[in-house]
N, C-alpha and C. Protein backbone atom coordinates (compact mmCIF):
# COMPACT_ATOMS: atom_id res chain seq x y z
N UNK A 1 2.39 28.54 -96.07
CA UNK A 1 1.56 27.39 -96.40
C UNK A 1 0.17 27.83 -96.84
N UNK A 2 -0.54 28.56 -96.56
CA UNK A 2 -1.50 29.49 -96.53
C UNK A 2 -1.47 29.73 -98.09
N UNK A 3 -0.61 30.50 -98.57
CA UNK A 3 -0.72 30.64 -99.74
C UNK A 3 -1.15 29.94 -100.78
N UNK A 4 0.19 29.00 -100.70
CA UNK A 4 0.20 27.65 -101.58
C UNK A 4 -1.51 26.96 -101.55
N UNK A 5 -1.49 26.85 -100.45
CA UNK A 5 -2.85 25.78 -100.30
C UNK A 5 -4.21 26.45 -100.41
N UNK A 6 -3.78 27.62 -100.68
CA UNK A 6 -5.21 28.70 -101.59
C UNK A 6 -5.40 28.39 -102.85
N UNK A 7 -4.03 28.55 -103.54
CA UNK A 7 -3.66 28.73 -105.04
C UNK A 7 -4.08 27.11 -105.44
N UNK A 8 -3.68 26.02 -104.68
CA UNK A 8 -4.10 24.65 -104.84
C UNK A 8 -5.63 24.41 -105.22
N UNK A 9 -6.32 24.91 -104.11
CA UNK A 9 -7.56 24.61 -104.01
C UNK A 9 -8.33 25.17 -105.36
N UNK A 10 -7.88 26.40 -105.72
CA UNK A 10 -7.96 27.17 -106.41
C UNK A 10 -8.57 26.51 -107.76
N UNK A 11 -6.75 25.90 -108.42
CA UNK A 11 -6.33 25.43 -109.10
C UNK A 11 -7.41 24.48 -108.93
N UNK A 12 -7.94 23.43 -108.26
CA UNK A 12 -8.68 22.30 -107.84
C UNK A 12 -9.69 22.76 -108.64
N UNK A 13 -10.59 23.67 -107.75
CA UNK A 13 -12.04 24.37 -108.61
C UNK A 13 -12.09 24.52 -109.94
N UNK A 14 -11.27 24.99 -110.32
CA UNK A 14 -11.08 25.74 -111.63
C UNK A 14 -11.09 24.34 -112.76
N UNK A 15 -10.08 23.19 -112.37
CA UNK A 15 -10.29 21.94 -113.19
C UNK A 15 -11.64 21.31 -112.87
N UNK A 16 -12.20 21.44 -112.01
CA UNK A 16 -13.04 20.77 -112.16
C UNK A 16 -14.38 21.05 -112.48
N UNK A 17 -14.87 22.87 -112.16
CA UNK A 17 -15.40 23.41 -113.05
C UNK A 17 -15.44 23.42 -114.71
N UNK A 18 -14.30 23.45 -114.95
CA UNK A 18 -13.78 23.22 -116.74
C UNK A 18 -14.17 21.69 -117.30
N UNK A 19 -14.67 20.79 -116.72
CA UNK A 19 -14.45 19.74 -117.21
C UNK A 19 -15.99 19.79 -117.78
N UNK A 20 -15.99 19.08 -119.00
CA UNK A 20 -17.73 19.12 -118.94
C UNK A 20 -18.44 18.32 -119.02
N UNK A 21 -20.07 18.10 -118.62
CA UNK A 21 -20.36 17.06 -117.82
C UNK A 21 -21.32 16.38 -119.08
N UNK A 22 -20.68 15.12 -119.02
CA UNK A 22 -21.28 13.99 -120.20
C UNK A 22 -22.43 13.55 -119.84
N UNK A 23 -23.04 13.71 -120.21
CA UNK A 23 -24.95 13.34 -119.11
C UNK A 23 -24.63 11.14 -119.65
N UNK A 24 -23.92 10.90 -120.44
CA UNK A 24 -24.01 9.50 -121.10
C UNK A 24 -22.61 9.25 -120.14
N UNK A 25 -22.06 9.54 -119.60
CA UNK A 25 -20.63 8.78 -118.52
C UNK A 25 -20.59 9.58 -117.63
N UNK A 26 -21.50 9.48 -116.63
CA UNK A 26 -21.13 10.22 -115.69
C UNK A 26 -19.66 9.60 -114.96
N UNK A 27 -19.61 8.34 -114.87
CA UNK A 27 -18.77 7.73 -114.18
C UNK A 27 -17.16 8.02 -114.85
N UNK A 28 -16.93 8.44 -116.05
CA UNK A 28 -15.68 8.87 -116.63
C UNK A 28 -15.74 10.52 -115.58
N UNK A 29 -16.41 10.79 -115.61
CA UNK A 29 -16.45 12.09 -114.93
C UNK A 29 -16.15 12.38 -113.36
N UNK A 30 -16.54 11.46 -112.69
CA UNK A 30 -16.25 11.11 -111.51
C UNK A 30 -14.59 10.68 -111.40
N UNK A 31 -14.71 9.91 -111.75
CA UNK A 31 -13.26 9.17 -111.90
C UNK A 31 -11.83 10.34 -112.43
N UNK A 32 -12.39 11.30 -113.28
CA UNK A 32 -11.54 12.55 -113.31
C UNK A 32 -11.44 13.33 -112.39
N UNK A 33 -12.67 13.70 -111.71
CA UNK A 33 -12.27 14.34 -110.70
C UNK A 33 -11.73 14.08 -109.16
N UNK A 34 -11.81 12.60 -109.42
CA UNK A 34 -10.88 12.01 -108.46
C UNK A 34 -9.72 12.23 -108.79
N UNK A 35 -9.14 11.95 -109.95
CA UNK A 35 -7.98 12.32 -110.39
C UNK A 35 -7.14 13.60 -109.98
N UNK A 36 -7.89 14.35 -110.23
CA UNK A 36 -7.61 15.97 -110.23
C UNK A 36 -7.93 16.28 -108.62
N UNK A 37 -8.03 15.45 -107.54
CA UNK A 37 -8.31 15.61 -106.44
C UNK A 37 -7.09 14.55 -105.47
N UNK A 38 -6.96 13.20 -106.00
CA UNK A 38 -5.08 12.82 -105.92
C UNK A 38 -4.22 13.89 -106.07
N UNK A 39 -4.35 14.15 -107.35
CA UNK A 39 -2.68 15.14 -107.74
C UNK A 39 -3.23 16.40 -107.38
N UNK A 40 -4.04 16.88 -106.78
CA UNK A 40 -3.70 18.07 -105.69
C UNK A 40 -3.05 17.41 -104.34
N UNK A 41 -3.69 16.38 -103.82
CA UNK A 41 -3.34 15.98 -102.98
C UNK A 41 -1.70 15.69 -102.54
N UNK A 42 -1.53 15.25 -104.01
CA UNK A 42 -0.13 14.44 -103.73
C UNK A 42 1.03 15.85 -103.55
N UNK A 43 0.50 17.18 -104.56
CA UNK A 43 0.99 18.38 -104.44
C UNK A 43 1.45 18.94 -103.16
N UNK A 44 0.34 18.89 -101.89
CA UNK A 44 -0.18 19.94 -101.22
C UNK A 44 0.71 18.88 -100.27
N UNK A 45 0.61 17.95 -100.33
CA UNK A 45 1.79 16.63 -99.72
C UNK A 45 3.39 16.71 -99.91
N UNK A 46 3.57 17.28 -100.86
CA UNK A 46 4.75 17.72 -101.76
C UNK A 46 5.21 18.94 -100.82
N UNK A 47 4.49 19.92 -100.61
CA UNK A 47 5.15 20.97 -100.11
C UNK A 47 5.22 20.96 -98.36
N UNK A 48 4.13 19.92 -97.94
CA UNK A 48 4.35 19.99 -96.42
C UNK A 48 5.69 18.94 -96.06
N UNK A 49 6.27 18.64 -96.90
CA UNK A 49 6.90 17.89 -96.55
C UNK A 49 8.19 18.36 -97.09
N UNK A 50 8.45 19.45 -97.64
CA UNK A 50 9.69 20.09 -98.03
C UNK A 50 9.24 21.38 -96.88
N UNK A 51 8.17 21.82 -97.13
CA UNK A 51 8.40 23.44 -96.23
C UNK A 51 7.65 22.96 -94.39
N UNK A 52 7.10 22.00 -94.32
CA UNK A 52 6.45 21.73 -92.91
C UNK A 52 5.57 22.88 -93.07
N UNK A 53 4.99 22.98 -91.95
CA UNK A 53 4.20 23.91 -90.68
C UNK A 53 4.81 24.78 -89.70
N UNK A 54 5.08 26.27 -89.68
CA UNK A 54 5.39 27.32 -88.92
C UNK A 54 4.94 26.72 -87.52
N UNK A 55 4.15 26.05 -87.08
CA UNK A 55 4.03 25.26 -85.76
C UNK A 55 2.79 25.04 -85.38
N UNK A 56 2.83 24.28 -84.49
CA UNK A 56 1.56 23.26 -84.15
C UNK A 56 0.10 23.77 -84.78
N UNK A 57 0.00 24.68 -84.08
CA UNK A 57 -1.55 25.18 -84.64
C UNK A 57 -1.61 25.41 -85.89
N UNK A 58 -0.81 25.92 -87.07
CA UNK A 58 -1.11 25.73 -88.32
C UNK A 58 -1.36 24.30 -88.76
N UNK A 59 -0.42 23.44 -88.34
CA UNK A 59 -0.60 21.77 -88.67
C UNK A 59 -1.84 21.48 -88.41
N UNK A 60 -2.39 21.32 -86.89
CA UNK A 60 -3.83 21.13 -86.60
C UNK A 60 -4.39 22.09 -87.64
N UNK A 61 -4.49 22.77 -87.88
CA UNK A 61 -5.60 24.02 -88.63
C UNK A 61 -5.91 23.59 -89.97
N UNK A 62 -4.22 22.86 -90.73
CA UNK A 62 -4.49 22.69 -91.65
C UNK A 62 -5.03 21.16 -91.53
N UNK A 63 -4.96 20.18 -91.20
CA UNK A 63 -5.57 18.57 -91.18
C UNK A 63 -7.07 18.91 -90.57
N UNK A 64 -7.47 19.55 -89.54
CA UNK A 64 -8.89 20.25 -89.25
C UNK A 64 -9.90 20.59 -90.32
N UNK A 65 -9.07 22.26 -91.10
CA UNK A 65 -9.97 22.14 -91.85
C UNK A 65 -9.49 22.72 -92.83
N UNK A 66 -8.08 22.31 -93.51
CA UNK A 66 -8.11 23.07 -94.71
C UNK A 66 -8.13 21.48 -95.79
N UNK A 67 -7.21 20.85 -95.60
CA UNK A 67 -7.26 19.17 -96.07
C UNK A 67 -8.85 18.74 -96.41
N UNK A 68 -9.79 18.44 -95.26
CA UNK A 68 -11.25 18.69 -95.46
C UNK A 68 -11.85 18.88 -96.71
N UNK A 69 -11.40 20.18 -96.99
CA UNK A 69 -12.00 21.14 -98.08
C UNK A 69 -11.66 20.78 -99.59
N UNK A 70 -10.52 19.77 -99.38
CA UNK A 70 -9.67 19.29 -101.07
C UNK A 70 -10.11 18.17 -101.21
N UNK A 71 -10.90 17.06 -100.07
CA UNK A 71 -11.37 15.89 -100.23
C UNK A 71 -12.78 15.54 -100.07
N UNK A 72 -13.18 16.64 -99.79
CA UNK A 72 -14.64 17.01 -99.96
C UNK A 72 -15.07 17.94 -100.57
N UNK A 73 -15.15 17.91 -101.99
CA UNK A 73 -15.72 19.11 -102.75
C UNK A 73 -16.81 20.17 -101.88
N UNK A 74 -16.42 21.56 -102.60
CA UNK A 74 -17.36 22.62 -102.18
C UNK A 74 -18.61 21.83 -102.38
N UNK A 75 -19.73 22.68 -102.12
CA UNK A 75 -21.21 22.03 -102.61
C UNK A 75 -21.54 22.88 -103.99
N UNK A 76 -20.69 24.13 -104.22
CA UNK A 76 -21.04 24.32 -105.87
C UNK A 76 -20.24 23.33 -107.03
N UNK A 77 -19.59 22.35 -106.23
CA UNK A 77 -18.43 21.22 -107.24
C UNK A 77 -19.24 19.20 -106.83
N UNK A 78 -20.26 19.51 -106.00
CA UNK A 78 -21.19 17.97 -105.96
C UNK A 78 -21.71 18.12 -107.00
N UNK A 79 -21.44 16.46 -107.17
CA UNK A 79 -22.44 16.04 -108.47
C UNK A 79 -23.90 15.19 -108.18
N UNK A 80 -24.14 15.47 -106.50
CA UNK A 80 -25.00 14.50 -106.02
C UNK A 80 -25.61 15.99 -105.53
């Protein structure tokens, strides 16, 4: 799970770094990276639910603090 949900986050940064920022819509911009922050979501949802959690403490570890980290942008990915 570890893996996957590296390569996700990854993947996350990387779109949303690439996108570029319209100083005239910010709000189209927002609204994409919500986008691109669902369909990781729905992904990273996708695989816990075909492969689960090796056991308890990865589950806690991951809803603690790896989940966290995909619904709260880094602070080099705020637009505030």
């Amino acid at each position: 799970m570890e893996n996957f949900y590296n390569k996700m986050l990854s993947k996350l940064e990387n779109a949303i770094k690439e996108l570029e920022i319209d100083d005239n819509n910010p709000l189209q911009l927002i609204e994409t990276i919500i986008s691109e922050v669902v369909d990781c979501l729905s992904e990273v949802k996708k695989q816990v639910l075909k492969s689960g959690f090796k056991d308890l403490e990865e589950e806690i570890y991951f809803f603690k603090y790896q989940k966290p980290v995909i619904v709260y942008a880094p602070d080099e990915l705020r637009l505030v």
